[in-house]
PDB file of N, CA and C in Angstrom:
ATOM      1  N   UNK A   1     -21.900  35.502   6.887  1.00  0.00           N
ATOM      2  CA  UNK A   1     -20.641  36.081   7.298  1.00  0.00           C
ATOM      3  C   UNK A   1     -20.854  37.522   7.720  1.00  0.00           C
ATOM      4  N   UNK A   2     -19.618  37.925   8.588  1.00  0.00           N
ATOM      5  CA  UNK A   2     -20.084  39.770   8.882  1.00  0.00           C
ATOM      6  C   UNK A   2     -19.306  39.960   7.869  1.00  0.00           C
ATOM      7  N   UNK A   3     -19.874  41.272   6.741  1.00  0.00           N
ATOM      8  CA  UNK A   3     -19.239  41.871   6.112  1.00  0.00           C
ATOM      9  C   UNK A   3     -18.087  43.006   6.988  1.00  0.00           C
ATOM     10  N   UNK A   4     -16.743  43.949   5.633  1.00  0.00           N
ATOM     11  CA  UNK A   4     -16.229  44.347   6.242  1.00  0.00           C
ATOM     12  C   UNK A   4     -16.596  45.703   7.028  1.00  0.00           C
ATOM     13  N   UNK A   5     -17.821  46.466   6.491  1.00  0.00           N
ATOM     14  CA  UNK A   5     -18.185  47.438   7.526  1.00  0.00           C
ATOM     15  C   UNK A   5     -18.666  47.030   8.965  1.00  0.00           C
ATOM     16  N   UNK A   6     -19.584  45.994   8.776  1.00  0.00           N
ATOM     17  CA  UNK A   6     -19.723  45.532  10.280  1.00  0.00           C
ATOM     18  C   UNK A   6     -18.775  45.384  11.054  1.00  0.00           C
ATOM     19  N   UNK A   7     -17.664  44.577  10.822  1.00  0.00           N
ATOM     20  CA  UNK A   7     -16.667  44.173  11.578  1.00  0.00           C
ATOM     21  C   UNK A   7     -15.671  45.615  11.844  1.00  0.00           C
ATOM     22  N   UNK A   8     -15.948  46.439  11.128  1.00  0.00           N
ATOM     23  CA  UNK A   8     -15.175  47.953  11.465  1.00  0.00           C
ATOM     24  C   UNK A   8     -15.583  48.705  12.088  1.00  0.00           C
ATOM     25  N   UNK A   9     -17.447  48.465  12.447  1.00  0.00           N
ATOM     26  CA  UNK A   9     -18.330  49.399  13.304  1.00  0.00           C
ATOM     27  C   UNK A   9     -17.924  48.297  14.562  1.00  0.00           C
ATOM     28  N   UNK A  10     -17.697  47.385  14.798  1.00  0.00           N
ATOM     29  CA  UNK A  10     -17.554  46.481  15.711  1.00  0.00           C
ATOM     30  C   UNK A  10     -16.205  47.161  16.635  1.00  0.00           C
ATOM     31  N   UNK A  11     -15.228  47.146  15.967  1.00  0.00           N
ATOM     32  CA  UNK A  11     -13.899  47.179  15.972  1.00  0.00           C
ATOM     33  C   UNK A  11     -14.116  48.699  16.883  1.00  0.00           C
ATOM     34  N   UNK A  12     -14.830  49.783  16.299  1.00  0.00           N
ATOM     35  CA  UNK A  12     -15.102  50.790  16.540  1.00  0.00           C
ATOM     36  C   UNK A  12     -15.427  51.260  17.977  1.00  0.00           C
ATOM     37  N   UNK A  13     -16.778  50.378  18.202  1.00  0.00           N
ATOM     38  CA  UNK A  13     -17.387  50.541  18.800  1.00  0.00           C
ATOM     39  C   UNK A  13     -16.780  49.809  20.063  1.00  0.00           C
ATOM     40  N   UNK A  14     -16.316  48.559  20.381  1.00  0.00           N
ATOM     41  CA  UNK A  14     -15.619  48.123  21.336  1.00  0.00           C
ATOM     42  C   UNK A  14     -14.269  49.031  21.678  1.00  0.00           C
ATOM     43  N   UNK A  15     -13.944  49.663  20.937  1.00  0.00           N
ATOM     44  CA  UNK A  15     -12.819  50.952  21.198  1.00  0.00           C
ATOM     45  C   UNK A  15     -12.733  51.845  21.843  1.00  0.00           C
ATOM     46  N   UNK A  16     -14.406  52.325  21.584  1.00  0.00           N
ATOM     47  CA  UNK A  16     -14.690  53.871  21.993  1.00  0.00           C
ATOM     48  C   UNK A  16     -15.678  53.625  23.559  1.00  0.00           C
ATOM     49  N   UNK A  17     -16.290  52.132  23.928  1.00  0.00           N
ATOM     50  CA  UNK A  17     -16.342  52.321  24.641  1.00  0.00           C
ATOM     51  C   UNK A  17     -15.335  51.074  25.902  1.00  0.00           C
ATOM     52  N   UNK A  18     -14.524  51.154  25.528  1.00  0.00           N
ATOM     53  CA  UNK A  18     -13.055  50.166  25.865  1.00  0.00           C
ATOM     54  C   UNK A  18     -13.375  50.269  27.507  1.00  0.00           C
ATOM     55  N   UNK A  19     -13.615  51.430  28.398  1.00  0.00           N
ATOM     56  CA  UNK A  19     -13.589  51.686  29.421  1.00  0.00           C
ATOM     57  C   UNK A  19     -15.240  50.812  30.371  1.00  0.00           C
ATOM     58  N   UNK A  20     -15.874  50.199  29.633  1.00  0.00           N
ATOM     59  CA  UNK A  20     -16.888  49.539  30.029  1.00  0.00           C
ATOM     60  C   UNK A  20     -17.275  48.005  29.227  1.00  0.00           C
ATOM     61  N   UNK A  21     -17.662  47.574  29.999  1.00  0.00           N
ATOM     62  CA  UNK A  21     -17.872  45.873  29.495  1.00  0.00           C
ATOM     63  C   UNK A  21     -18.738  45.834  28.503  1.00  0.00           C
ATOM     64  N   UNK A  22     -19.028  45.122  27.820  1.00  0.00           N
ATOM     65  CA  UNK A  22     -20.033  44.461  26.360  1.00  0.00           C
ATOM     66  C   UNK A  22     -20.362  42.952  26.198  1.00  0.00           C
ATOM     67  N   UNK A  23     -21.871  42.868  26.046  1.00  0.00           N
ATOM     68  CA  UNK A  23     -22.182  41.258  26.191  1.00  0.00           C
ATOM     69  C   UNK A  23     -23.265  42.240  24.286  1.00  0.00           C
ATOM     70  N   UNK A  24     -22.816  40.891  23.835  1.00  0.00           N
ATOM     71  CA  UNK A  24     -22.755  41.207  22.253  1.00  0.00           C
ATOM     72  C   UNK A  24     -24.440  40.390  21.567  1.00  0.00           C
ATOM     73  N   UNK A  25     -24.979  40.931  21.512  1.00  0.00           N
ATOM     74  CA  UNK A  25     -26.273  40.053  20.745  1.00  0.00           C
ATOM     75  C   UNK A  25     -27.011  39.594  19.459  1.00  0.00           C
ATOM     76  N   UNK A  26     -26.416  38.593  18.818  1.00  0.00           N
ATOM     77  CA  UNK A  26     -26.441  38.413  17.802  1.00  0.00           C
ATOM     78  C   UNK A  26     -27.022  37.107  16.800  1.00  0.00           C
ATOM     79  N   UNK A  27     -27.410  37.264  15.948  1.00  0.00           N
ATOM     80  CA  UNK A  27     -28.031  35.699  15.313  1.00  0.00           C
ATOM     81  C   UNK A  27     -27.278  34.616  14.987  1.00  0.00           C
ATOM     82  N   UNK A  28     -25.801  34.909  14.285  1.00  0.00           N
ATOM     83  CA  UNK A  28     -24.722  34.107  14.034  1.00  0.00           C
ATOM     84  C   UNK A  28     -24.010  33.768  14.848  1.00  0.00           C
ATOM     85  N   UNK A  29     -23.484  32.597  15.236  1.00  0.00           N
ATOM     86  CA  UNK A  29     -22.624  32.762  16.581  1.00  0.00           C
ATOM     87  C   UNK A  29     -21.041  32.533  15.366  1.00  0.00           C
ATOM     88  N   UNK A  30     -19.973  32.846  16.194  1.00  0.00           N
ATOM     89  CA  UNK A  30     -19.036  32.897  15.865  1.00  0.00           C
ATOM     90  C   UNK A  30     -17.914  31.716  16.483  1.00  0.00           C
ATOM     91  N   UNK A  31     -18.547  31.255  17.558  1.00  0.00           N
ATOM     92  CA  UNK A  31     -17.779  29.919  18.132  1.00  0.00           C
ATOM     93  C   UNK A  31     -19.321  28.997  18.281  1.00  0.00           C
ATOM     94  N   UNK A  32     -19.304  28.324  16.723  1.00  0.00           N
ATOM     95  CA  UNK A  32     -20.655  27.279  16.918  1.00  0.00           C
ATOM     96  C   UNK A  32     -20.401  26.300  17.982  1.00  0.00           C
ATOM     97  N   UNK A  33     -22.078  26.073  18.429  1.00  0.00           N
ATOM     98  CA  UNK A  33     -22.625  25.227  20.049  1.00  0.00           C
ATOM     99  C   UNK A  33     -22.231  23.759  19.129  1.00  0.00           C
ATOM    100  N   UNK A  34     -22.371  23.460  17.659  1.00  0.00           N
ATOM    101  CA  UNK A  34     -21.821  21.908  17.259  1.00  0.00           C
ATOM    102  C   UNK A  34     -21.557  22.078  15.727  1.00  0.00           C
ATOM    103  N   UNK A  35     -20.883  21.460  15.450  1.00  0.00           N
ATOM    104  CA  UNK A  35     -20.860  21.409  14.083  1.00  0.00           C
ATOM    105  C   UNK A  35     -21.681  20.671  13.649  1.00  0.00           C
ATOM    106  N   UNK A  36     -21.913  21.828  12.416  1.00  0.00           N
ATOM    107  CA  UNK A  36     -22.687  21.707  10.985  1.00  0.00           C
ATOM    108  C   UNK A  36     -22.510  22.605  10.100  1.00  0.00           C
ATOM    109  N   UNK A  37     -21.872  22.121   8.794  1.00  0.00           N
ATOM    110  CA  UNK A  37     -21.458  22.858   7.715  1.00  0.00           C
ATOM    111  C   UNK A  37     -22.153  24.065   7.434  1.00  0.00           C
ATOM    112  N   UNK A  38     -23.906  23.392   7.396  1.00  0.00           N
ATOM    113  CA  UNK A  38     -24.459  24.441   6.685  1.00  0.00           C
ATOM    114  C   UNK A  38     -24.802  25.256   7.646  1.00  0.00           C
ATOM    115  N   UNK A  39     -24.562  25.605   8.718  1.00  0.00           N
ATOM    116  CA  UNK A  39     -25.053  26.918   9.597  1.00  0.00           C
ATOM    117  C   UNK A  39     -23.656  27.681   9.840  1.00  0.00           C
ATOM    118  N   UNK A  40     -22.506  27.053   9.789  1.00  0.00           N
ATOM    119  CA  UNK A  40     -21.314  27.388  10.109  1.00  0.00           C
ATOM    120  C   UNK A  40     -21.154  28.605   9.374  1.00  0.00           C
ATOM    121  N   UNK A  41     -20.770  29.914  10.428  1.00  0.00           N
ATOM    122  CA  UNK A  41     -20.568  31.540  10.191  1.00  0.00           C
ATOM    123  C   UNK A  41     -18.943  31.297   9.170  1.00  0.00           C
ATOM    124  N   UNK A  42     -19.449  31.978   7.877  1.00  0.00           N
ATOM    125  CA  UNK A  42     -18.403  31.738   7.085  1.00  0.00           C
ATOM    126  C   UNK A  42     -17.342  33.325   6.999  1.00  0.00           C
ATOM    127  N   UNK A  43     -15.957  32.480   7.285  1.00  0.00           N
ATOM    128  CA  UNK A  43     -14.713  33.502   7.869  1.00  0.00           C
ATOM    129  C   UNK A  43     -14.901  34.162   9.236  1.00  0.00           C
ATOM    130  N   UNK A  44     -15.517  33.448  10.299  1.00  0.00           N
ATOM    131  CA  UNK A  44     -15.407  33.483  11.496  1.00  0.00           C
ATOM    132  C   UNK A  44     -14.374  34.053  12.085  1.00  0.00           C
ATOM    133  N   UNK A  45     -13.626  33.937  12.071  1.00  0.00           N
ATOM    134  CA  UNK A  45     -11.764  34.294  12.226  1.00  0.00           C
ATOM    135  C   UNK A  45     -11.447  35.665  12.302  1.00  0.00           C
ATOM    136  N   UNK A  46     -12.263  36.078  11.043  1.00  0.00           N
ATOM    137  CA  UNK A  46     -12.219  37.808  10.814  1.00  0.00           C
ATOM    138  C   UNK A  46     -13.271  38.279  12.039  1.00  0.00           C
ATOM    139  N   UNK A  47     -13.793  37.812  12.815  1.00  0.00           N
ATOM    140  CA  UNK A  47     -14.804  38.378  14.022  1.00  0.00           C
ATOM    141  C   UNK A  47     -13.798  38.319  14.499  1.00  0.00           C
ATOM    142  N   UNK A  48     -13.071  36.850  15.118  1.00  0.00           N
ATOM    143  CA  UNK A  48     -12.647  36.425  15.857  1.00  0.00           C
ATOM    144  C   UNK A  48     -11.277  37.682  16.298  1.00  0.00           C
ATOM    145  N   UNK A  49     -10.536  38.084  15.454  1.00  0.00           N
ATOM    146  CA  UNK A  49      -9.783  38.670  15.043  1.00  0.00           C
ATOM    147  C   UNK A  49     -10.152  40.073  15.790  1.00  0.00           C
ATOM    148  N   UNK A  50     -10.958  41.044  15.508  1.00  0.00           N
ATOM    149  CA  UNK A  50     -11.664  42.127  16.143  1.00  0.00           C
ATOM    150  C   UNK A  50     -11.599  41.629  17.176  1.00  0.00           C
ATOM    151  N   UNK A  51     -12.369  40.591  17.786  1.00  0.00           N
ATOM    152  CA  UNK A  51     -12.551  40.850  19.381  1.00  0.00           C
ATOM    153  C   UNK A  51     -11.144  40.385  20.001  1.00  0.00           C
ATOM    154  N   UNK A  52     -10.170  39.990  19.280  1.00  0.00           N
ATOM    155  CA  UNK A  52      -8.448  39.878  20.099  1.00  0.00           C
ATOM    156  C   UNK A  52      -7.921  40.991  20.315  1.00  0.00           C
ATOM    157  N   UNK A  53      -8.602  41.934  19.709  1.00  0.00           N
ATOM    158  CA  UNK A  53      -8.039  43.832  20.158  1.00  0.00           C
ATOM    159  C   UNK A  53      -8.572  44.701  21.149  1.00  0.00           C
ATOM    160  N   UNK A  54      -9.509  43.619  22.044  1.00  0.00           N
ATOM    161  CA  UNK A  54     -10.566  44.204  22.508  1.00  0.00           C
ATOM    162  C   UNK A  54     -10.610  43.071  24.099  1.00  0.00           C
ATOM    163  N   UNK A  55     -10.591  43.784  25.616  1.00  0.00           N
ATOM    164  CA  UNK A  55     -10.875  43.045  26.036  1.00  0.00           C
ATOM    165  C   UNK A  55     -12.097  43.308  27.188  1.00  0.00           C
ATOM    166  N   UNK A  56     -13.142  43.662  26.441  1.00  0.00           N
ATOM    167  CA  UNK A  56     -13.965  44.533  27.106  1.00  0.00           C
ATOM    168  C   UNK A  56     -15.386  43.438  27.024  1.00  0.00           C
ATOM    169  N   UNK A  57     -15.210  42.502  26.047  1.00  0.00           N
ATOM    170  CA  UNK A  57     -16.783  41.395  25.897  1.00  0.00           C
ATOM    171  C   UNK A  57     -16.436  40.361  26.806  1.00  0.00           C
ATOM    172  N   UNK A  58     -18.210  40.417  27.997  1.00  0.00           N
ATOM    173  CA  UNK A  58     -17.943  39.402  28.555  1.00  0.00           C
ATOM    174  C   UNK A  58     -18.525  37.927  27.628  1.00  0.00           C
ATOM    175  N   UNK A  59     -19.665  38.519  27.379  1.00  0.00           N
ATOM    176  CA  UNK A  59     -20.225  37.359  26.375  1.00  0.00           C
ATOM    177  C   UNK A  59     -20.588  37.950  25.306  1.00  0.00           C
ATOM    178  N   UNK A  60     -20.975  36.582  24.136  1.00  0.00           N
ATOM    179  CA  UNK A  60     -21.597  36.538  23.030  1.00  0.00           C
ATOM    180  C   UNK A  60     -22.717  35.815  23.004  1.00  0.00           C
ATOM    181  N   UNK A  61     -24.095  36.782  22.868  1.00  0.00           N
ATOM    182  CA  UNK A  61     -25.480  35.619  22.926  1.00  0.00           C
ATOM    183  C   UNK A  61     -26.101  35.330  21.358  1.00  0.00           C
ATOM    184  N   UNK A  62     -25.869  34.631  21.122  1.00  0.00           N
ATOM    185  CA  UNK A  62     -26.552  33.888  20.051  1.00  0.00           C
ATOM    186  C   UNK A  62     -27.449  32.551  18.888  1.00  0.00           C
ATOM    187  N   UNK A  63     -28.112  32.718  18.389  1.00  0.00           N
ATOM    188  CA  UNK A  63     -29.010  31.773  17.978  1.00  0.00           C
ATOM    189  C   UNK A  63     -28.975  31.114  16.837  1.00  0.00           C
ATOM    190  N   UNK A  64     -29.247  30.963  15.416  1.00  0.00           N
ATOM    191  CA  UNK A  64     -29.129  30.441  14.424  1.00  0.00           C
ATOM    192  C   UNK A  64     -28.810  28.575  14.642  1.00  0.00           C
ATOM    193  N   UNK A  65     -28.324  27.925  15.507  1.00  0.00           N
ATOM    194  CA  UNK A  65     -28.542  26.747  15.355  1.00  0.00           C
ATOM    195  C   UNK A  65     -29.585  25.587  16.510  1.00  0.00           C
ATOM    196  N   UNK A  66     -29.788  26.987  17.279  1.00  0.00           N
ATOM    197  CA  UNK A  66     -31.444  26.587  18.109  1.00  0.00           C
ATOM    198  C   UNK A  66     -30.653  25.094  18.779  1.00  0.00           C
ATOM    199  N   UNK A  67     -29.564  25.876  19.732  1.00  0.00           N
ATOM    200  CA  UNK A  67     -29.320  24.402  20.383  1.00  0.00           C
ATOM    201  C   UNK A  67     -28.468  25.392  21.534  1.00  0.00           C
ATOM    202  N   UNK A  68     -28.945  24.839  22.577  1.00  0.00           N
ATOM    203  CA  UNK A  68     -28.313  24.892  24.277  1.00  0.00           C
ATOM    204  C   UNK A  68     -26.655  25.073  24.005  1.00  0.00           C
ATOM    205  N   UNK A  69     -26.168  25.903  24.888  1.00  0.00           N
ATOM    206  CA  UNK A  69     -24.544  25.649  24.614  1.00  0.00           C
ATOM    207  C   UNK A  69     -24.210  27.381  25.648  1.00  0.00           C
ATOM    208  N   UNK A  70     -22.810  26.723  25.764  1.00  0.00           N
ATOM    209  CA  UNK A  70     -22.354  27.953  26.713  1.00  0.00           C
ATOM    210  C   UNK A  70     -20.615  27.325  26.175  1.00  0.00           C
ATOM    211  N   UNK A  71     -19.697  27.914  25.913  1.00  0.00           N
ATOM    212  CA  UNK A  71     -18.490  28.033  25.557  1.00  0.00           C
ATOM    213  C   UNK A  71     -17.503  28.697  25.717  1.00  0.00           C
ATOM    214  N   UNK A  72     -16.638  28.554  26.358  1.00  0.00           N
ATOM    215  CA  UNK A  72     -15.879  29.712  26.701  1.00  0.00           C
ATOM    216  C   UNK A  72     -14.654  29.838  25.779  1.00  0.00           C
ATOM    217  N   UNK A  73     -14.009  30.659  25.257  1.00  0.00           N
ATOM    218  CA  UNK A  73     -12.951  30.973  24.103  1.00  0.00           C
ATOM    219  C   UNK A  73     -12.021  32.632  24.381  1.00  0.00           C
ATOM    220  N   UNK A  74     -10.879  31.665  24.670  1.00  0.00           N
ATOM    221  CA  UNK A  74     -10.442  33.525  25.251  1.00  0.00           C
ATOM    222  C   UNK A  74     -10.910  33.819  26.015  1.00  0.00           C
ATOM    223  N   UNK A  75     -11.419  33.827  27.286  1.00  0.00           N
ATOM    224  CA  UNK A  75     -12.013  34.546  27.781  1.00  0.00           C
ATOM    225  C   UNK A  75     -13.725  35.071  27.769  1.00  0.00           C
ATOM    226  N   UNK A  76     -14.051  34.983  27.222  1.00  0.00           N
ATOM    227  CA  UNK A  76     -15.530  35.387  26.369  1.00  0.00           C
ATOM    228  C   UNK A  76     -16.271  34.209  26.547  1.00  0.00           C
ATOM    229  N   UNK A  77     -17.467  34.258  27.125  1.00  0.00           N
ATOM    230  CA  UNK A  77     -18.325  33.456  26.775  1.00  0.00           C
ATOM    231  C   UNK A  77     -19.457  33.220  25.711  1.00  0.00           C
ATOM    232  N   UNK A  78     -19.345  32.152  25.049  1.00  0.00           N
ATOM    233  CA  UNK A  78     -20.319  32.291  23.861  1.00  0.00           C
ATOM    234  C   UNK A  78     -21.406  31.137  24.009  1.00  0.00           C
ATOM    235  N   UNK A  79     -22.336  32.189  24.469  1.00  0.00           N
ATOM    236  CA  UNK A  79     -24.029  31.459  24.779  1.00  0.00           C
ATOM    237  C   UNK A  79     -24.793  31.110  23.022  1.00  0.00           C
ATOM    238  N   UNK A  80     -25.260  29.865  23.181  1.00  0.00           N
ATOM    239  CA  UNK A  80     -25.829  30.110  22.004  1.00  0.00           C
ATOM    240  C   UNK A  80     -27.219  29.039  22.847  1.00  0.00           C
ATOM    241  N   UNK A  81     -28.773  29.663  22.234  1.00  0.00           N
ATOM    242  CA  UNK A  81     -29.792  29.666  22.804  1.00  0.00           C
ATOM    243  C   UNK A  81     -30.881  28.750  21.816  1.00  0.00           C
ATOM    244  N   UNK A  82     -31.951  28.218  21.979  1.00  0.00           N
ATOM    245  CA  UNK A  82     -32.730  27.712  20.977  1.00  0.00           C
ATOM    246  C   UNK A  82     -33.624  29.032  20.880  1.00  0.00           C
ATOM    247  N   UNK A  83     -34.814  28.514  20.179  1.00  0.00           N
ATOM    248  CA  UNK A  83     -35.727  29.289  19.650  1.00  0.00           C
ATOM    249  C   UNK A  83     -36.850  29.415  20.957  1.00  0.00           C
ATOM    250  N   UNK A  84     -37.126  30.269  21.227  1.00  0.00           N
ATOM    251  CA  UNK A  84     -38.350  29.900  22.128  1.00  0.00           C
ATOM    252  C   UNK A  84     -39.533  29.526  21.901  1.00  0.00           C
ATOM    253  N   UNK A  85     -39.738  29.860  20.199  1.00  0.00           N
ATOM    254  CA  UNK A  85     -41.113  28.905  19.842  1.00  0.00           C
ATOM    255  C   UNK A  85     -40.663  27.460  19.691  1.00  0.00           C
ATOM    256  N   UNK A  86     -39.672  27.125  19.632  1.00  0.00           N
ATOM    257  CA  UNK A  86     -39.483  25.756  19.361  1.00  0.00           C
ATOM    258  C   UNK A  86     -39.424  24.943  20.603  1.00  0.00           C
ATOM    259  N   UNK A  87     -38.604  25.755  21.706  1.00  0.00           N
ATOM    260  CA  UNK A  87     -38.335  24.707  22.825  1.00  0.00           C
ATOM    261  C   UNK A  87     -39.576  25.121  24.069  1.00  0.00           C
ATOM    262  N   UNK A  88     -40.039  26.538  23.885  1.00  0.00           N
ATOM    263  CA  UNK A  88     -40.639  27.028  25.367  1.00  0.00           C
ATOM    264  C   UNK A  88     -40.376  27.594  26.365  1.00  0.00           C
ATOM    265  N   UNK A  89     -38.632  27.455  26.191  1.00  0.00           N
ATOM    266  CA  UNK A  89     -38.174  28.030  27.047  1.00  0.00           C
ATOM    267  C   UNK A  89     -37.281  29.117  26.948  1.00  0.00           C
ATOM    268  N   UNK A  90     -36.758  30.151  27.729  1.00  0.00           N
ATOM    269  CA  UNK A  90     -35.479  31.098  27.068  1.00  0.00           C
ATOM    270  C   UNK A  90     -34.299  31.037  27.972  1.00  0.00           C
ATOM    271  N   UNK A  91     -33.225  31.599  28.218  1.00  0.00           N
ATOM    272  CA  UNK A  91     -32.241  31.626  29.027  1.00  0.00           C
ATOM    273  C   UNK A  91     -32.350  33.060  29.567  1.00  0.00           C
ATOM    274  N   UNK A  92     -32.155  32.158  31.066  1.00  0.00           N
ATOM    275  CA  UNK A  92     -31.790  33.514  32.072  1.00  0.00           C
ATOM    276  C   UNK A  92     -30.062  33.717  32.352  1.00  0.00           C
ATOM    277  N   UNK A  93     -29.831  34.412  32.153  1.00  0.00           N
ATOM    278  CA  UNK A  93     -28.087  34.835  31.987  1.00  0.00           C
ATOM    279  C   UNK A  93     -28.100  36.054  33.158  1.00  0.00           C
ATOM    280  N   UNK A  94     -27.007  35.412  34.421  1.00  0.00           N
ATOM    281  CA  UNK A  94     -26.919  36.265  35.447  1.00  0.00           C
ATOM    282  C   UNK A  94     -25.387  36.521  35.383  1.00  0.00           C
ATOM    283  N   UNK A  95     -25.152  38.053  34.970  1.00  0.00           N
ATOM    284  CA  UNK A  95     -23.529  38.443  35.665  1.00  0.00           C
ATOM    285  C   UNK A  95     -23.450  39.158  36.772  1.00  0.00           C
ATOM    286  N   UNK A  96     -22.271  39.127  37.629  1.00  0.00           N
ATOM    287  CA  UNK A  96     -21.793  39.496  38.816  1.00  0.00           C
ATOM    288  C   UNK A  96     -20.380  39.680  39.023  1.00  0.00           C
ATOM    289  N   UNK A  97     -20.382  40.641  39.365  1.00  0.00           N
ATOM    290  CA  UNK A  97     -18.706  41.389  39.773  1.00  0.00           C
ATOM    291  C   UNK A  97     -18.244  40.538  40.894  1.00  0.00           C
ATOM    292  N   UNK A  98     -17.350  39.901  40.434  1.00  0.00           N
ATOM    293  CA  UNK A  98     -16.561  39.230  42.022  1.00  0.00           C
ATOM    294  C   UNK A  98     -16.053  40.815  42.267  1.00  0.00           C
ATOM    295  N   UNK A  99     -15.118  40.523  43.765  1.00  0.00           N
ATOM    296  CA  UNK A  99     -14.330  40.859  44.698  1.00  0.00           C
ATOM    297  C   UNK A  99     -13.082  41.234  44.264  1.00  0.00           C
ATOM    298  N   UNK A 100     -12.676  40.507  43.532  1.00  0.00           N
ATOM    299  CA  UNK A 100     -11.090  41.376  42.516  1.00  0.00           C
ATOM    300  C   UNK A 100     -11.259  41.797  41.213  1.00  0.00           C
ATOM    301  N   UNK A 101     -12.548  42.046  40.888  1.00  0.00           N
ATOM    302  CA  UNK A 101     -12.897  43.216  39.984  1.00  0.00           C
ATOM    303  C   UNK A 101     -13.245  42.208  38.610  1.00  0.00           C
ATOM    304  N   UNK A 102     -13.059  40.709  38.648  1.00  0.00           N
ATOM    305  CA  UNK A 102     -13.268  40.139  37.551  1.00  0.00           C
ATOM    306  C   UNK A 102     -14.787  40.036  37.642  1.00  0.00           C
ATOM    307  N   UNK A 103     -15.314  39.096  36.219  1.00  0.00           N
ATOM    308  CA  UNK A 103     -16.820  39.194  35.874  1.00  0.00           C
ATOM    309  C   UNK A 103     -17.295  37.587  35.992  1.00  0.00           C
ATOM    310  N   UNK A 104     -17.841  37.062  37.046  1.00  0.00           N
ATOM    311  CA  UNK A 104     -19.391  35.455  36.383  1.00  0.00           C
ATOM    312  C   UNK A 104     -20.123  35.603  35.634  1.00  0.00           C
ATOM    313  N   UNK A 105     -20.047  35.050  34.911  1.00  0.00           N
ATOM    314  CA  UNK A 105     -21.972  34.525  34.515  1.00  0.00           C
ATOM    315  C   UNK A 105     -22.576  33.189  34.323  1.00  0.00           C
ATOM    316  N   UNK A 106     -23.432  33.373  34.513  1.00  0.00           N
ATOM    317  CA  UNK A 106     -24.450  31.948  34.688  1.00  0.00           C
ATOM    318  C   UNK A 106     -25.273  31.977  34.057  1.00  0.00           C
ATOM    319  N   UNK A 107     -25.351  30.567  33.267  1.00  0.00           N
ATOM    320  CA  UNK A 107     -27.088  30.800  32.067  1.00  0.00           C
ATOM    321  C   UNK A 107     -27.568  29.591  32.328  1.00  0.00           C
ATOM    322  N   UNK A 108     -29.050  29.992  32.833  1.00  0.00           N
ATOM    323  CA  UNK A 108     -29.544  28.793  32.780  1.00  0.00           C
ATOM    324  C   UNK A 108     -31.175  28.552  31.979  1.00  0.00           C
ATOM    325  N   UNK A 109     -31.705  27.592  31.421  1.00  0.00           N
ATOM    326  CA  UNK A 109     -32.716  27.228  30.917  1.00  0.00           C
ATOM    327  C   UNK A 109     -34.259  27.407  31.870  1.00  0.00           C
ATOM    328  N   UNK A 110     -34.866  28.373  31.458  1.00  0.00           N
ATOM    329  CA  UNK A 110     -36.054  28.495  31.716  1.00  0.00           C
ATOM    330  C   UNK A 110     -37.139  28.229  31.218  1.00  0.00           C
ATOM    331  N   UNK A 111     -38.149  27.287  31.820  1.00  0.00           N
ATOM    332  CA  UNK A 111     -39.251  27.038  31.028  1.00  0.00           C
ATOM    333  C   UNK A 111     -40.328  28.077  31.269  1.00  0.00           C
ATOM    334  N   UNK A 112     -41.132  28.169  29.849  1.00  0.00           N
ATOM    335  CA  UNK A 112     -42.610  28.976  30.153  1.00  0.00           C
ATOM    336  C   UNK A 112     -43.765  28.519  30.471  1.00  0.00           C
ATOM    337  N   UNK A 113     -43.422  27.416  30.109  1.00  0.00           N
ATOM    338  CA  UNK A 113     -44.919  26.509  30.463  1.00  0.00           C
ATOM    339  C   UNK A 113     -45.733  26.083  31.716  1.00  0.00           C
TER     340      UNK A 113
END
């Protein structure tokens, strides 16, 4: 789970820099790629919660259940990635400013081999 200082340096920090975008990088994801009890980020809600005050994250990249996934929630995209010793490969994640000022991104699976 994020404890409550994290989630207040969070809160903080998406505040102060409100005037520029944020793609967030982290081990826990907060909107899991599938369910499973035992990896499931416990009181999720309380993240979830911070980033509803905030509309400055385009994504969330994260790992802990080492499985492919792209999700969108609110607005926000939440990438979650495998391991690269496990699969070989990593994700290439491309953003781009459209034309009326909104944000793309695209992730796709890259192999190393």
């Amino acid at each position: 789970y994020y404890k409550a200082d994290e989630l207040e340096f969070l809160d903080k920090t998406l505040s102060k820099f409100q005037d520029k975008k944020a793609i967030i990088f982290q081990h826990f994801p907060v909107v899991p790629p599938a369910y499973d009890d035992m990896k499931k980020t416990y009181k999720a809600e309380l993240y979830k919660n911070v980033l509803s005050r905030h509309n400055n994250v385009l994504a969330i990249v994260s790992g802990h259940y080492n499985k492919e996934a792209l999700i969108e929630e609110n607005g926000i995209k939440h990438i979650s990635v495998s391991g690269l010793y496990q699969s070989g490969e990593y994700e290439q994640i491309k953003i781009f400013k459209n034309k009326n000022g909104s944000y793309s991104l695209t992730a796709r699976v890259i192999s190393v081999n």
